[in-house]
C-alpha atoms as a PDB file:
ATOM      1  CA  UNK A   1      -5.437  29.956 -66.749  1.00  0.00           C
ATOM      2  CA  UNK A   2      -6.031  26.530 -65.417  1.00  0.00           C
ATOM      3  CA  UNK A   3      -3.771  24.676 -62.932  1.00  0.00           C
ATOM      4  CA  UNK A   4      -3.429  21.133 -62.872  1.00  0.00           C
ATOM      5  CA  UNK A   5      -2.179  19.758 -59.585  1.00  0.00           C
ATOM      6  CA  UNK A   6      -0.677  16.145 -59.124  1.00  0.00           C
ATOM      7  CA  UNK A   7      -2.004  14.650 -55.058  1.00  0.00           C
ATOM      8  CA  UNK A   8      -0.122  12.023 -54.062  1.00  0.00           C
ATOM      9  CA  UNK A   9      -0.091  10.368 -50.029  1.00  0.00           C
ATOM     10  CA  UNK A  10       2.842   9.255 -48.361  1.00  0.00           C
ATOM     11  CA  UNK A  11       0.426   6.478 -46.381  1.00  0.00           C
ATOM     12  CA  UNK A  12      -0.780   4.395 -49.824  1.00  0.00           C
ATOM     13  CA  UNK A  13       1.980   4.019 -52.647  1.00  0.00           C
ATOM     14  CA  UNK A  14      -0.322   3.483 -55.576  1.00  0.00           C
ATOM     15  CA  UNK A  15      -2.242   6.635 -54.794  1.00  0.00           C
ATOM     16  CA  UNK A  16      -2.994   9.710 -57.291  1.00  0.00           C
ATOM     17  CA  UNK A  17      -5.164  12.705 -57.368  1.00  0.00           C
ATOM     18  CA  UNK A  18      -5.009  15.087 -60.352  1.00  0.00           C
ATOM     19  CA  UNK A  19      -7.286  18.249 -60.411  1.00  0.00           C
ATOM     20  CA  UNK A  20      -7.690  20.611 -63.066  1.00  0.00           C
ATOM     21  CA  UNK A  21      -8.877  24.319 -61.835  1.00  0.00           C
ATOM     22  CA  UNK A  22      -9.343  27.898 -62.807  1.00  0.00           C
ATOM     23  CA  UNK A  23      -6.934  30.127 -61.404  1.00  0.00           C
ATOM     24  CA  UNK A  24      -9.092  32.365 -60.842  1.00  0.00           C
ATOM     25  CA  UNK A  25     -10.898  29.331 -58.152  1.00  0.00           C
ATOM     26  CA  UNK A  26     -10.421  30.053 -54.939  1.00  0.00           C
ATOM     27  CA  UNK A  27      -8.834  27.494 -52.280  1.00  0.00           C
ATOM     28  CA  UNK A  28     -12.010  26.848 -50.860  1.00  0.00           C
ATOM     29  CA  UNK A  29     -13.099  25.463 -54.338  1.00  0.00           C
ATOM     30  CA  UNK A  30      -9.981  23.207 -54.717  1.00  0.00           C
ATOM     31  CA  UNK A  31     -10.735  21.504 -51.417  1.00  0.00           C
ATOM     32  CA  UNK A  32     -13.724  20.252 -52.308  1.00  0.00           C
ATOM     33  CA  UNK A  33     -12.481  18.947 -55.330  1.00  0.00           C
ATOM     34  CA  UNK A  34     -10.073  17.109 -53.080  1.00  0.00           C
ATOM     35  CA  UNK A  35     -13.004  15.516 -50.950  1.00  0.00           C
ATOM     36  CA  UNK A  36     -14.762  14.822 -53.727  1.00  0.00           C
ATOM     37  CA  UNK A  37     -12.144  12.790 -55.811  1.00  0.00           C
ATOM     38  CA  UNK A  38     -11.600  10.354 -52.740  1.00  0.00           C
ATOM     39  CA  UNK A  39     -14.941  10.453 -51.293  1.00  0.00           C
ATOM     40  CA  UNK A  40     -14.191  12.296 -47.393  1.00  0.00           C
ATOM     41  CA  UNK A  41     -16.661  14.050 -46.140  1.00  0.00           C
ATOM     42  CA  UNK A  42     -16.557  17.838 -45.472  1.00  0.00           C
ATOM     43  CA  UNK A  43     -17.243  18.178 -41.926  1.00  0.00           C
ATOM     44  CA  UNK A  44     -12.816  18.199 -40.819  1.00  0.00           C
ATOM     45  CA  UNK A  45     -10.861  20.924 -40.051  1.00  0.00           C
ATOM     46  CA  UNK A  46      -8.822  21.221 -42.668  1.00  0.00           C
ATOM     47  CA  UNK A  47      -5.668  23.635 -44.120  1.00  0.00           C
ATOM     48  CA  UNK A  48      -3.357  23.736 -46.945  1.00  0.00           C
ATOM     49  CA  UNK A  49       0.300  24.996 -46.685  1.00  0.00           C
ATOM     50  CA  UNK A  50       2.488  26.377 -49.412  1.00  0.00           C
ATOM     51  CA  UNK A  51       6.033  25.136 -49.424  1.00  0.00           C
ATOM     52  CA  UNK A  52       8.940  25.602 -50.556  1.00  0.00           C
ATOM     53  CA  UNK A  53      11.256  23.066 -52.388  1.00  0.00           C
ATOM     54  CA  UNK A  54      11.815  20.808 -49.280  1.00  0.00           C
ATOM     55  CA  UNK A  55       8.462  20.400 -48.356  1.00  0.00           C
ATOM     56  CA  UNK A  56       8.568  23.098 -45.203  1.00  0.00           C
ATOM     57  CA  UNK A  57       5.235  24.744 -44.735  1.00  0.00           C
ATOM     58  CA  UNK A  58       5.421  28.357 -44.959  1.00  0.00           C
ATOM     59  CA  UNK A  59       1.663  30.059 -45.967  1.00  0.00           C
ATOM     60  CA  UNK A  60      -1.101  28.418 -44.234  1.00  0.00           C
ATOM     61  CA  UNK A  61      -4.999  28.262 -45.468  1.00  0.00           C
ATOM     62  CA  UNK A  62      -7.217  27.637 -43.460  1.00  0.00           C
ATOM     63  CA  UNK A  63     -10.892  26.585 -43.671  1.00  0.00           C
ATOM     64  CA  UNK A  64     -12.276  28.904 -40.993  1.00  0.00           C
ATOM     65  CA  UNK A  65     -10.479  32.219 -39.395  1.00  0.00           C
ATOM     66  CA  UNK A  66      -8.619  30.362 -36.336  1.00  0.00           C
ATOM     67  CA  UNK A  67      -8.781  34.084 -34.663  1.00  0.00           C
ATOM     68  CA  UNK A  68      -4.742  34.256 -34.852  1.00  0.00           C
ATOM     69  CA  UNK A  69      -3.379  37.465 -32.970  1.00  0.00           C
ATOM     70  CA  UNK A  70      -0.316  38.486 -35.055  1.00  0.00           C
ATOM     71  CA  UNK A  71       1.051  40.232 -37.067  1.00  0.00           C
ATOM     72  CA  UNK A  72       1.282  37.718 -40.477  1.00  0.00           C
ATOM     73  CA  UNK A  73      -1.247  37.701 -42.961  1.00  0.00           C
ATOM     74  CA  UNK A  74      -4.521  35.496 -42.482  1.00  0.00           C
ATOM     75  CA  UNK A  75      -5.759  33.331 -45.420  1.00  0.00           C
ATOM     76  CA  UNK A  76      -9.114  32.080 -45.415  1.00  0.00           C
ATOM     77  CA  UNK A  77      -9.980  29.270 -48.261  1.00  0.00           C
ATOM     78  CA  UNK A  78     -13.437  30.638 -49.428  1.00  0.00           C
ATOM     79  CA  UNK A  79     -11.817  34.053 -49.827  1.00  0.00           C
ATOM     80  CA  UNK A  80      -8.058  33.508 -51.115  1.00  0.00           C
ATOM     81  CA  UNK A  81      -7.980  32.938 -54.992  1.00  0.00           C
ATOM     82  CA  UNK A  82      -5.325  30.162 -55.945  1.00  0.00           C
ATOM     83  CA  UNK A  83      -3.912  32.869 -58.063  1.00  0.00           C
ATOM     84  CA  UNK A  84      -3.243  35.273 -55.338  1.00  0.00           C
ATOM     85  CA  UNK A  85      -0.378  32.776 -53.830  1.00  0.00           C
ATOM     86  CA  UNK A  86       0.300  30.440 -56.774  1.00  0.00           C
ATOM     87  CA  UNK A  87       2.205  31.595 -59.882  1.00  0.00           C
ATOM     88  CA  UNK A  88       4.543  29.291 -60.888  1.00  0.00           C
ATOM     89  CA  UNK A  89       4.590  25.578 -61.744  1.00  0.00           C
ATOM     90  CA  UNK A  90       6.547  23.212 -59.629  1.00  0.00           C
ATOM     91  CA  UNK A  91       5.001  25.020 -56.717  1.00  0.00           C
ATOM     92  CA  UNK A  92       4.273  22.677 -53.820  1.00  0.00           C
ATOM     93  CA  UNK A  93       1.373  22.556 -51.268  1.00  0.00           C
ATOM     94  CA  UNK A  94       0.028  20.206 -48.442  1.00  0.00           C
ATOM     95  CA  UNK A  95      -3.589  19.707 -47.787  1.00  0.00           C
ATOM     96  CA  UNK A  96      -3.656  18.821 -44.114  1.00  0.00           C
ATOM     97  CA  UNK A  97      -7.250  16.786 -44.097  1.00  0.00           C
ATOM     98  CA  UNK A  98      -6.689  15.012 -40.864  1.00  0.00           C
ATOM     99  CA  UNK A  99      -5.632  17.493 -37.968  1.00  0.00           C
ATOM    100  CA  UNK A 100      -5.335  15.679 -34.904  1.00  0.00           C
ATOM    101  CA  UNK A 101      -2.874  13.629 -36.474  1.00  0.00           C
ATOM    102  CA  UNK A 102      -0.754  15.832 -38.830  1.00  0.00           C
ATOM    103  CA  UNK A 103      -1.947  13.585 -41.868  1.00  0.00           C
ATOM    104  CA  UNK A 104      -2.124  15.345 -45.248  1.00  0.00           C
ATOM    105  CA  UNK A 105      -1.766  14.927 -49.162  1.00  0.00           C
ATOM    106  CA  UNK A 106       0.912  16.351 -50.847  1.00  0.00           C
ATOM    107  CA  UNK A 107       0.556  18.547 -54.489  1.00  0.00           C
ATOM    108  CA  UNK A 108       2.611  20.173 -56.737  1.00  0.00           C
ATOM    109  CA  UNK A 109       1.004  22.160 -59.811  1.00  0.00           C
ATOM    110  CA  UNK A 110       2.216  19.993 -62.673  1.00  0.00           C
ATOM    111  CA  UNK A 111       1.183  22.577 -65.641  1.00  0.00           C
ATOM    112  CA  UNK A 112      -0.387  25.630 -66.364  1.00  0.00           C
ATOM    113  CA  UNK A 113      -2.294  26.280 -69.649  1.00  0.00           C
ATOM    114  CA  UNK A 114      -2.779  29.883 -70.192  1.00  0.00           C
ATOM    115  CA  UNK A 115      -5.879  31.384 -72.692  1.00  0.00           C
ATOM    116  CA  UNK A 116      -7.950  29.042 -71.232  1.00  0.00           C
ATOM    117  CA  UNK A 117     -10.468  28.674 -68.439  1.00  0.00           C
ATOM    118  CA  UNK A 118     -13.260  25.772 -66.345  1.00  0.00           C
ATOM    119  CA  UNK A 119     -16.734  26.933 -65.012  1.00  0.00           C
ATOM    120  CA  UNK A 120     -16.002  24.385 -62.448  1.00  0.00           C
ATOM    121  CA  UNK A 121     -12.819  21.839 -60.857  1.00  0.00           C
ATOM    122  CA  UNK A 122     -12.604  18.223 -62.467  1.00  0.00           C
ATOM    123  CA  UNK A 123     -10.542  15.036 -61.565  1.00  0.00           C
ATOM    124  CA  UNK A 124      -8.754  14.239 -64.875  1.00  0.00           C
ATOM    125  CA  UNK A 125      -6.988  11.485 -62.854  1.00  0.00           C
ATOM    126  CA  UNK A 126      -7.626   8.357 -60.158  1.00  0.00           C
ATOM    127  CA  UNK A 127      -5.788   5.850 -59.252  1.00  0.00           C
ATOM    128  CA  UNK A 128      -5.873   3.902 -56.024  1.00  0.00           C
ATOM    129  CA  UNK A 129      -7.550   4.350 -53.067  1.00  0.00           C
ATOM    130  CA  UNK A 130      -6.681   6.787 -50.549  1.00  0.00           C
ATOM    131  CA  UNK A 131      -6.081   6.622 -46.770  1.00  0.00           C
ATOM    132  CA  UNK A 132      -8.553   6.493 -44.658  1.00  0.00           C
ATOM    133  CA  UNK A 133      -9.892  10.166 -43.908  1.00  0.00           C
ATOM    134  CA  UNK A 134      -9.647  10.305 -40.139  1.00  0.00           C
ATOM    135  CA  UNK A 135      -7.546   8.219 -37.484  1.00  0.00           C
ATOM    136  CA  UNK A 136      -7.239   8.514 -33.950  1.00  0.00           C
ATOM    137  CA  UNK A 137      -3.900   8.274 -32.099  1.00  0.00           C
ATOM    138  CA  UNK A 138      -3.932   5.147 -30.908  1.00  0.00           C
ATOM    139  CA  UNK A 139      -4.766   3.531 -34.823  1.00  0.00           C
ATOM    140  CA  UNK A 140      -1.841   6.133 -36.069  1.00  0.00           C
ATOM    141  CA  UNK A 141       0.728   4.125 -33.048  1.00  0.00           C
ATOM    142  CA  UNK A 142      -0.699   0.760 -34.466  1.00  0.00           C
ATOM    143  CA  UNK A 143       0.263   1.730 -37.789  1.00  0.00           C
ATOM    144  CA  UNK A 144       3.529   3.118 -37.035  1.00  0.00           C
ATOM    145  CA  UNK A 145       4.635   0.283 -34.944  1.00  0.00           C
ATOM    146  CA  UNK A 146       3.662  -1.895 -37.730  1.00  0.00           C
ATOM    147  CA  UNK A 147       5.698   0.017 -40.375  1.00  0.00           C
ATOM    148  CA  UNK A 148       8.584   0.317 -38.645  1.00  0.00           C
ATOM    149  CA  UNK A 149       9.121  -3.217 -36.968  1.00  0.00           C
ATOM    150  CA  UNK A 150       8.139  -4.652 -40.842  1.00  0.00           C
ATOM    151  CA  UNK A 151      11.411  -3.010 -41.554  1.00  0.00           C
ATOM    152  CA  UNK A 152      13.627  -4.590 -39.100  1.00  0.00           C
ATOM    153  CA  UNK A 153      13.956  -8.273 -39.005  1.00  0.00           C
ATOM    154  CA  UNK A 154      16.436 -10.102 -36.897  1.00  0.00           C
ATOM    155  CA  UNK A 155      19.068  -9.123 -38.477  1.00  0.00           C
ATOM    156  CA  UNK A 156      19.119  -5.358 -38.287  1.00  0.00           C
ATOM    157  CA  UNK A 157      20.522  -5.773 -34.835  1.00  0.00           C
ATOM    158  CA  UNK A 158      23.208  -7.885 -35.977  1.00  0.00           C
ATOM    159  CA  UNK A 159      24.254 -11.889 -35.535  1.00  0.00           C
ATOM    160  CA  UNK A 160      23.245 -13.314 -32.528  1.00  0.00           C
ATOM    161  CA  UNK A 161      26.705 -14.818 -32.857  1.00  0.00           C
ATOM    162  CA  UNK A 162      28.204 -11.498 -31.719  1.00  0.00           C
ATOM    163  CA  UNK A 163      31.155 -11.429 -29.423  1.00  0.00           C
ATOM    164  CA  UNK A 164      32.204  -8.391 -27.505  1.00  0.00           C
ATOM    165  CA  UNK A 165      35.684  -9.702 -27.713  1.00  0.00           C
ATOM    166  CA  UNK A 166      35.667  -8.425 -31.633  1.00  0.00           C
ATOM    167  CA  UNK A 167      35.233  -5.220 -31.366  1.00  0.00           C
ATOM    168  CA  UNK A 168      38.008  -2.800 -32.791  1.00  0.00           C
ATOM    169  CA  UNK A 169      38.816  -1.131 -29.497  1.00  0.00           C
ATOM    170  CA  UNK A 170      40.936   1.029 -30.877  1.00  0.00           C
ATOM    171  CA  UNK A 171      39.220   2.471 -33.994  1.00  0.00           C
ATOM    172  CA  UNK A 172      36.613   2.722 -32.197  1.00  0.00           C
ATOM    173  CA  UNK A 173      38.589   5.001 -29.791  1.00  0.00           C
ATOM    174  CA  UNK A 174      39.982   6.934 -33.010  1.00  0.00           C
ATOM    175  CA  UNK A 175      35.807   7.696 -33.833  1.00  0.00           C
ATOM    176  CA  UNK A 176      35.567   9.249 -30.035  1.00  0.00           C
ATOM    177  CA  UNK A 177      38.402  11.409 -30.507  1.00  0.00           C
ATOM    178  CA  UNK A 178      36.568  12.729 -33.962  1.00  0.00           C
ATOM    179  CA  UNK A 179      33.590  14.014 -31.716  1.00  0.00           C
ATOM    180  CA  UNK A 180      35.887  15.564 -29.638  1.00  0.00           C
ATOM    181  CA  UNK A 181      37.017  17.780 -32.297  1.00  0.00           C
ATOM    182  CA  UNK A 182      33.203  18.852 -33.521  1.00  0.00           C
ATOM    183  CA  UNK A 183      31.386  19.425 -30.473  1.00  0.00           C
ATOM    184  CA  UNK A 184      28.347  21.901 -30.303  1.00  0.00           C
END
């Protein structure tokens, strides 16, 4: 079978990955073809997650054996087949391709054609260019401070006009006596 998977990043709108794989490939195999398509080298720690429906990681796979000391299952990339977790289309992942700051891309296998197979992964799709592959903390604040104060311009705060004196005292008194009734 062969699994096409859609990439997409939540940091750069006009972004998109696809990849077109053997099942039978293992993860290890998929994230080069990641790299490859947008050009990031291979020398990051690096994981994918299966999720469910909401995007909440559940399965992680990781690059290297992190030496975990429990009782769950370990999945390493160059060993785990994408068949051996994946099965259905719809199914959702996250590459995680910047670790020290949580960054990732996020998939979903768009199709799967059955009867046939590829010798190796190819990039049927590429549009845009992606994020930058590593950032350090204080770049990530910069860019997060300048996300979220582009969305709020002087008025999200209200009129400077405001006057204390119009406030609805008493619905406003009705709204405290709703929290009352549903406290934790």
């Amino acid at each position: 079978m062969i699994y096409k998977f859609r990439i997409v990043s939540d940091e750069v709108d006009n972004f998109r990955r696809e990849i077109c794989i053997d099942s039978d490939a293992t993860f290890l195999d998929l994230h080069d073809a990641i790299l490859d398509s947008v050009g990031f080298t291979k020398d990051q720690m690096t994981s994918f997650f299966i999720c469910d429906d909401d995007w909440e990681k559940k399965t992680e796979i990781t690059l290297v054996d992190m030496g975990k000391d429990s009782d769950e299952d370990t999945w390493i990339m160059s060993s785990t087949r994408l068949s051996d977790l994946i099965e259905d289309e719809g199914q959702r992942l996250v590459f995680v391709f910047d670790y020290m700051t949580d960054r990732m891309f996020f998939m979903e296998l768009k199709e799967i054609e059955t009867g046939k197979d590829l010798d190796a992964p190819i990039c049927t799709r590429k549009e845009g260019n992606p994020p930058q592959q590593t950032m350090d903390f204080e770049e990530l604040e910069k860019k997060n401070a300048a996300n979220s104060s582009s969305d709020l311009d002087e008025d999200f705060y209200g009129d400077e006009t405001y006057d204390p004196s119009e406030l609805d005292e008493e619905g406003f008194a009705d709204l405290n006596m709703m929290d009352d009734d549903y406290t934790l």
